[in-house]
Protein backbone atom coordinates (compact mmCIF):
# COMPACT_ATOMS: atom_id res chain seq x y z
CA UNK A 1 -4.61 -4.65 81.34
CA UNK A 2 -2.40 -1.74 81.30
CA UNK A 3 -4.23 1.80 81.37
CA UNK A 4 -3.78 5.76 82.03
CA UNK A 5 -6.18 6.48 85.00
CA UNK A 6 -7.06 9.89 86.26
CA UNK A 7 -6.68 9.81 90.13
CA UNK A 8 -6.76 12.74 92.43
CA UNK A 9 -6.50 15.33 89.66
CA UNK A 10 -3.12 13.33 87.94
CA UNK A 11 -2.78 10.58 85.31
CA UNK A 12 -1.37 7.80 86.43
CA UNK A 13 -0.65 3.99 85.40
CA UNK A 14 -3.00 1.68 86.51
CA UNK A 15 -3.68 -1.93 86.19
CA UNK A 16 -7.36 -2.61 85.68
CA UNK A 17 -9.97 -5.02 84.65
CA UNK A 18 -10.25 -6.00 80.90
CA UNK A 19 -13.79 -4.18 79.57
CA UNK A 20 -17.00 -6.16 79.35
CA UNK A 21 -19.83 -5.44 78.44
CA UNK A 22 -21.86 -4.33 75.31
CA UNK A 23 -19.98 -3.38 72.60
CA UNK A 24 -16.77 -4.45 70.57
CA UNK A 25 -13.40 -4.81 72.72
CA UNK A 26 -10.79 -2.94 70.54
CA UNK A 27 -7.21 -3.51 70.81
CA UNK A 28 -5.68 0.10 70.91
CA UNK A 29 -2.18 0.66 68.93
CA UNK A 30 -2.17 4.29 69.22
CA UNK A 31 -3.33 6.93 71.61
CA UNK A 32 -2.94 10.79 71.53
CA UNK A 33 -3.18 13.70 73.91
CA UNK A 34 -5.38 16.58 72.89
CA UNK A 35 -5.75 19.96 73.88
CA UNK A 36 -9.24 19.65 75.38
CA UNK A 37 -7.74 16.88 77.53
CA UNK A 38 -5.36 18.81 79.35
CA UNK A 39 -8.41 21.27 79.95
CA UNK A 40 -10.85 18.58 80.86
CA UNK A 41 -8.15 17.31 83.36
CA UNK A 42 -7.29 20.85 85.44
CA UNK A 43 -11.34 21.49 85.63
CA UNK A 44 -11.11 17.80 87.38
CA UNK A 45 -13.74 16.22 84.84
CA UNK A 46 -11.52 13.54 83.85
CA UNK A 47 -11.27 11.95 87.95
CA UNK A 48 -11.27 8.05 88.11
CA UNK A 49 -11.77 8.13 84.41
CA UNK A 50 -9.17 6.43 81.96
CA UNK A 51 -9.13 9.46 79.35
CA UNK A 52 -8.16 9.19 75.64
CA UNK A 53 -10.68 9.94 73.02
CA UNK A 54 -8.18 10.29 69.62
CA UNK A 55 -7.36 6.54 69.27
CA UNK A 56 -7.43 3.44 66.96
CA UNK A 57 -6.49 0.07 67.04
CA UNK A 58 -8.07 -3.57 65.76
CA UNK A 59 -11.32 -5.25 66.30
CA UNK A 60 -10.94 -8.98 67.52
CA UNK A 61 -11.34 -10.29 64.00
CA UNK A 62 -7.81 -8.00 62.98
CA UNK A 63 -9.89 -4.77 61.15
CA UNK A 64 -8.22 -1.69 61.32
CA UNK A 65 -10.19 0.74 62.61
CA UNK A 66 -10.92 4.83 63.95
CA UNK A 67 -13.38 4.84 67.04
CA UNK A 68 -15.30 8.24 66.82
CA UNK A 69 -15.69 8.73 70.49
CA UNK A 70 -19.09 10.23 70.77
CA UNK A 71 -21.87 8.04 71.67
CA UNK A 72 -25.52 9.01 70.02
CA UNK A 73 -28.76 6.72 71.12
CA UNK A 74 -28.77 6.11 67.39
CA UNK A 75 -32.61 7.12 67.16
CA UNK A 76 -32.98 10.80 68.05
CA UNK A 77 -33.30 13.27 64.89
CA UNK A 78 -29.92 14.41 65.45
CA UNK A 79 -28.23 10.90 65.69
CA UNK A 80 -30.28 10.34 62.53
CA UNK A 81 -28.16 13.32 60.65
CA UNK A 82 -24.95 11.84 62.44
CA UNK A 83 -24.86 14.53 64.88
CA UNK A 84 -24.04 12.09 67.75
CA UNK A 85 -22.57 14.92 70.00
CA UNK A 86 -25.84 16.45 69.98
CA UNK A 87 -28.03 13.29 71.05
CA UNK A 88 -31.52 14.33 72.85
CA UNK A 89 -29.59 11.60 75.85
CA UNK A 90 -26.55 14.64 76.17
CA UNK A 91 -22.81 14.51 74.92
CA UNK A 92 -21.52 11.23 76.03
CA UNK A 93 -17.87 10.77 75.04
CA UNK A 94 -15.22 8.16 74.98
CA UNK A 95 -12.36 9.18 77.46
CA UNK A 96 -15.09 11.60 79.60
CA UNK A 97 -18.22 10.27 80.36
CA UNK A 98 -17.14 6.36 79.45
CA UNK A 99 -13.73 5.14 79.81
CA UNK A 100 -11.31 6.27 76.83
CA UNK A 101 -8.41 5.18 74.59
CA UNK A 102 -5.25 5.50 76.74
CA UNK A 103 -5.31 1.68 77.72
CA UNK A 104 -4.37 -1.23 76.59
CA UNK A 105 -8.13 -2.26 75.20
CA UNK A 106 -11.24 -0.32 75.25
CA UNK A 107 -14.90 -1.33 75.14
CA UNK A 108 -16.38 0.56 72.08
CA UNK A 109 -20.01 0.84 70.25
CA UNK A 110 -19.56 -1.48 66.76
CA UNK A 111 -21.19 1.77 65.01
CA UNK A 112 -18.40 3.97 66.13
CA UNK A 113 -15.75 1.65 64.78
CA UNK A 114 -14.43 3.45 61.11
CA UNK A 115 -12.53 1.18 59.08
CA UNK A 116 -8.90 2.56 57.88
CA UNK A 117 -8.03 2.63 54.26
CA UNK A 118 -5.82 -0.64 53.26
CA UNK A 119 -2.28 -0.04 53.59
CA UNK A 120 -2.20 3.13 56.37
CA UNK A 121 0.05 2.59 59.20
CA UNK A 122 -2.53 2.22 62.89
CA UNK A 123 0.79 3.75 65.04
CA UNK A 124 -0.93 7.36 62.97
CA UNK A 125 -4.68 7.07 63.20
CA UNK A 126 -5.16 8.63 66.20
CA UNK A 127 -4.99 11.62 64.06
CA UNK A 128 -7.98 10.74 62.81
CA UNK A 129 -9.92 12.33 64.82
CA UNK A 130 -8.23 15.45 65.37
CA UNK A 131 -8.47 15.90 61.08
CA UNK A 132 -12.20 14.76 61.17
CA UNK A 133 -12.82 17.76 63.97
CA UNK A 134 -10.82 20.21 61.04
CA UNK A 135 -12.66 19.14 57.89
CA UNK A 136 -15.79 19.25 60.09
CA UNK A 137 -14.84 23.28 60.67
CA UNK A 138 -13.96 23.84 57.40
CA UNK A 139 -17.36 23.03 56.33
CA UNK A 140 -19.13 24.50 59.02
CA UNK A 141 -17.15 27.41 58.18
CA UNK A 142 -19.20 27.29 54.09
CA UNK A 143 -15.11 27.18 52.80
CA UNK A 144 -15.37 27.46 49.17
CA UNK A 145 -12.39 27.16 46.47
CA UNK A 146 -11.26 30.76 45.74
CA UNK A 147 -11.78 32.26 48.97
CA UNK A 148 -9.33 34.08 50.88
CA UNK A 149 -8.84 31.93 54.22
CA UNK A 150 -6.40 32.31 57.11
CA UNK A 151 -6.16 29.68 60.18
CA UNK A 152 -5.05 31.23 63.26
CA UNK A 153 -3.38 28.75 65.69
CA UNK A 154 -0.57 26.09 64.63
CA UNK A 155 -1.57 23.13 67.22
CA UNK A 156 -2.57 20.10 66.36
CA UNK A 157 -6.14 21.22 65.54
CA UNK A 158 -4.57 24.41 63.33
CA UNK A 159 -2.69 22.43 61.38
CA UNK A 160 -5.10 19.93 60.50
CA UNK A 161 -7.09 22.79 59.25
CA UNK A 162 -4.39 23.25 57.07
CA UNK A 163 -3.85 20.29 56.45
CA UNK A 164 -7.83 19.66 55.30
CA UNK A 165 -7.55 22.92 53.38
CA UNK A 166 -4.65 21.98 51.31
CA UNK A 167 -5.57 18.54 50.76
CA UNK A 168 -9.02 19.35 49.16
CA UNK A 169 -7.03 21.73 46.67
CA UNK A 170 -7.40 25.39 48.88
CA UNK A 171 -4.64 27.41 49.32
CA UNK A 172 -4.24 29.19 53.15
CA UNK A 173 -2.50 31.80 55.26
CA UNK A 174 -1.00 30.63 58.88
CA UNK A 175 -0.58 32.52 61.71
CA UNK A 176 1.11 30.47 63.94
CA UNK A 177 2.43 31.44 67.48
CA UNK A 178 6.51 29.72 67.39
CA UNK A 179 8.98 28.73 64.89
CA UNK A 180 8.09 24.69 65.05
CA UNK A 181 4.52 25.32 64.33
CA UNK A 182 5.70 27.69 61.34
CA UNK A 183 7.96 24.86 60.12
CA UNK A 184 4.80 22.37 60.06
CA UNK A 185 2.26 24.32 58.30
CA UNK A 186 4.42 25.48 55.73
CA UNK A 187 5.13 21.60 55.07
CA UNK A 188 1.15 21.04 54.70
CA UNK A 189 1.37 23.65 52.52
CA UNK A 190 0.33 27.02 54.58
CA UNK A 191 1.54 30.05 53.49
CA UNK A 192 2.93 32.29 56.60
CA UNK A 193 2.24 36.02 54.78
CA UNK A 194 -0.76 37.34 56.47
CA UNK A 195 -3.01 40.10 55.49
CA UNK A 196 -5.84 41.17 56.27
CA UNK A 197 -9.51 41.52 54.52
CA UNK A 198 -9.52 37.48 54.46
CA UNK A 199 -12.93 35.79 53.15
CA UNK A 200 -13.16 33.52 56.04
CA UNK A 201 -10.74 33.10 58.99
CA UNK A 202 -10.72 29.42 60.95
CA UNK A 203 -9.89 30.27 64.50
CA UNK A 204 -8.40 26.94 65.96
CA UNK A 205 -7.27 28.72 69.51
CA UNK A 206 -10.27 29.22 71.03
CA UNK A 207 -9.26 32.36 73.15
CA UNK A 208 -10.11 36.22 73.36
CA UNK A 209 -7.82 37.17 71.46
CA UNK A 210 -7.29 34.68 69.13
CA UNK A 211 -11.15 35.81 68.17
CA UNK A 212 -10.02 39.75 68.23
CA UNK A 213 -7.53 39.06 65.59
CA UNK A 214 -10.15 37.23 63.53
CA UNK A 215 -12.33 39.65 63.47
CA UNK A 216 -9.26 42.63 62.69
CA UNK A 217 -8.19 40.44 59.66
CA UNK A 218 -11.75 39.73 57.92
CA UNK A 219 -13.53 41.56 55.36
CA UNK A 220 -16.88 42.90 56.11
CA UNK A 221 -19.67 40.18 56.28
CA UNK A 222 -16.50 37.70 56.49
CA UNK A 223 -17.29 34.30 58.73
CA UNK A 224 -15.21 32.96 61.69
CA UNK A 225 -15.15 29.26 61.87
CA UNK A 226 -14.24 28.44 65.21
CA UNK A 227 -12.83 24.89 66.12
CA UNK A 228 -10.98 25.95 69.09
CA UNK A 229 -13.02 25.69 72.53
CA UNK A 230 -13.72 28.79 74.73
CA UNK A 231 -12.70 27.38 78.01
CA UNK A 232 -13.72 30.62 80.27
CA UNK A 233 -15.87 33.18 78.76
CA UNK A 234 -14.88 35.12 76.05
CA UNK A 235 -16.02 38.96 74.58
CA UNK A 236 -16.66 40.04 71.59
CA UNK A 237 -16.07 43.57 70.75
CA UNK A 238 -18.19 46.72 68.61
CA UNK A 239 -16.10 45.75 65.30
CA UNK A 240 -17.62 42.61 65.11
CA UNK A 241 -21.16 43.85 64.87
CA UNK A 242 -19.74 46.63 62.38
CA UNK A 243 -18.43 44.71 60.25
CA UNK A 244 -21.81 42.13 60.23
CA UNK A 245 -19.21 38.92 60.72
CA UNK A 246 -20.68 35.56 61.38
CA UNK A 247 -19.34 32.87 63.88
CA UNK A 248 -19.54 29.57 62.92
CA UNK A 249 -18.94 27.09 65.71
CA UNK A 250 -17.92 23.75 64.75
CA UNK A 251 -18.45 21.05 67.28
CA UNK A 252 -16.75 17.11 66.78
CA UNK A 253 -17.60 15.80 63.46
CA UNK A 254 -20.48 14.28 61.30
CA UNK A 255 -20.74 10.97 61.93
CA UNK A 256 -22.81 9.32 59.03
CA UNK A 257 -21.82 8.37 55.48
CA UNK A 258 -22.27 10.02 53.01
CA UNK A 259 -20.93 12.92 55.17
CA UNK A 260 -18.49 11.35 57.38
CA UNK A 261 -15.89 13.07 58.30
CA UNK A 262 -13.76 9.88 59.99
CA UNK A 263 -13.69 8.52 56.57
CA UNK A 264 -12.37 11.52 54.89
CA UNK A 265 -9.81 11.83 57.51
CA UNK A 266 -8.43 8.55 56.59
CA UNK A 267 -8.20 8.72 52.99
CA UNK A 268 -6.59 12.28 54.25
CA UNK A 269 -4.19 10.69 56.38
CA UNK A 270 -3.26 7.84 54.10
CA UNK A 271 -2.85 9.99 51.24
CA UNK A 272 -0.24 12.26 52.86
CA UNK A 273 1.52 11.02 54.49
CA UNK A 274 3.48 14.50 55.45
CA UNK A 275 0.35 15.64 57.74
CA UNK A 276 1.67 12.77 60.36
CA UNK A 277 5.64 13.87 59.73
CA UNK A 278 4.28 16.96 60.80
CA UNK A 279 2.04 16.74 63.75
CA UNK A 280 3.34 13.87 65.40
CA UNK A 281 6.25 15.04 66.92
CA UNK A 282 6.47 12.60 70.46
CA UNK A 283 6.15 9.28 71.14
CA UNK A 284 5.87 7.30 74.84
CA UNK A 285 4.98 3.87 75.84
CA UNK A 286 2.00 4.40 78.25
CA UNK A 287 4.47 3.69 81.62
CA UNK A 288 5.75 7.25 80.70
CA UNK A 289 2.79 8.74 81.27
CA UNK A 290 3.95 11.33 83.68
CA UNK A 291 6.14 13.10 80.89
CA UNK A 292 4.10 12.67 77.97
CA UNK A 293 1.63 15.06 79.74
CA UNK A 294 4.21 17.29 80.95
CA UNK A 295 5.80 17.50 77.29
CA UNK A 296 1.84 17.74 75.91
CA UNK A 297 2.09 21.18 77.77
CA UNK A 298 5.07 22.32 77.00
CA UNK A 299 4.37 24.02 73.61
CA UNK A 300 7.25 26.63 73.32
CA UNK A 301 9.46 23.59 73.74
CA UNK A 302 8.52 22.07 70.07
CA UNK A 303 5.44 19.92 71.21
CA UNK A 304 2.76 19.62 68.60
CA UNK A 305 1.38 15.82 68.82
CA UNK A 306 1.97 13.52 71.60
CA UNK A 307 1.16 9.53 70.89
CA UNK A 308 0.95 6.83 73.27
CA UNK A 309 2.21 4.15 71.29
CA UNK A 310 0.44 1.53 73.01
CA UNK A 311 0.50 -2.27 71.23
């Protein structure tokens, strides 16, 4: 089969073997690039890996499905709560520690398979995951209706923030970094005016400053929930301590019903259809994999979502 492999520090296209093996073989349709991929890739932890962990396709017998990439032992307390990223065995990820979703098929856990709701298009659910990671934030984050909330950062992550904000009836302010991003959280419904003395702020950058402007625009005893990723390390200054703000990490996504965030994402998704007009904004084939990286990076150029359409 056809897959992205990560050789010598660059993606590549690679034949390889079909999968075997324990599990379900799914037959991907759609593939996306995130963030924490390009990061994962430059700190050469993605090397003779195929990467890919926002993906979906069909199980043999034709379901439409999510696969939530992290991989629990299904027994430890935390799997028990659906906190599979924080398994007593360690994080173990689809696309990092196990072969991912930029191929042609992948070999995935039948527990980690989400059915889509009937009638949503497969080419979009690799968003999925990206909107279960926001709606996870926003309630690690204690959101409640009638707060004051502003989401720093219009990526992909950002603006499913908005996107899970809006959608479960909360109304937000966007500070977004160029005029595309601007255009697509307005569409979700962000507003771009923004104050300051905000109830909560979601920080969905992940950097120094993005975290010193979260902390200038909140209230006293405010909370930070932070679904970007600190990729070096990252200070926090005297006003944060004055002004007695919590930080609220959020970390993947619950994965067990009642609470699970996959399935919210994909009534999400299928409900409005405007959050894929608006983050999706390239499409390859997988045999242009060297610029749908380069264009992945290329954010001042009007990148937001980049999708491998694969099948």
């Amino acid at each position: 089969m056809k897959a992205i492999r990560v050789e010598g520090g660059k993606p590549g296209l690679v034949d390889v073997p079909t999968p075997e093996g324990e599990g379900v073989l799914v037959r991907i349709v759609a593939s996306s690039i995130c963030g924490s991929d390009l990061h994962m890739l430059d700190l050469g932890l993605l090397d003779e890996r195929i990467p890919g962990h926002e993906f979906a396709g069909y199980t043999p017998d034709g379901t439409a499905v999510a696969v939530e990439p992290t991989i629990g032992c299904g027994s430890c307390p935390a799997c028990g709560e659906g906190y599979n990223s924080h398994c007593v065995q360690g994080f173990n990820l689809l696309g990092l520690a196990r072969d991912g979703g930029m191929a042609e098929q992948v070999l995935a856990p039948a527990a980690n398979l989400v059915p889509l709701p009937t009638g949503l298009d497969v080419r979009l659910a690799s968003l999925v995951e990206p909107l279960a990671v926001a709606l996870h934030g926003i309630d690690r984050a204690r959101v409640r209706e009638g707060e004051r909330i502003l989401v720093i950062g219009g990526g992909p992550v950002g603006l499913a923030v908005v996107a899970g904000l809006t959608g479960r009836g909360m109304a937000c302010d966007v500070s977004a970094r160029y005029p595309h991003q601007c255009e697509a959280a307005a569409s979700l419904g962000g507003r771009l005016e923004v104050g300051e003395g905000y109830d909560v702020v979601i920080d969905a950058v992940g950097t120094e400053g993005s975290l010193k402007e979260a902390v200038r625009r909140l209230r006293p005893m405010g909370r930070i929930g932070l679904v970007g990723s600190f990729w070096e390390p990252t200070a926090l200054d005297g006003l944060f301590c004055l002004k007695e703000i919590e930080l609220l990490p959020a970390n993947t996504y619950v994965c067990k019903s009642p609470q699970r965030n996959f399935e919210e994402a994909g009534r999400l998704l299928h409900a409005r259809p405007a959050i894929a007009e608006a983050l999706v904004t390239h499409r390859f084939a997988l045999d242009a994999v060297d610029e749908a990286f380069a264009t992945a990076r290329d954010r001042s150029a009007g990148a937001i979502k980049v999708v491998f359409d694969v099948a």
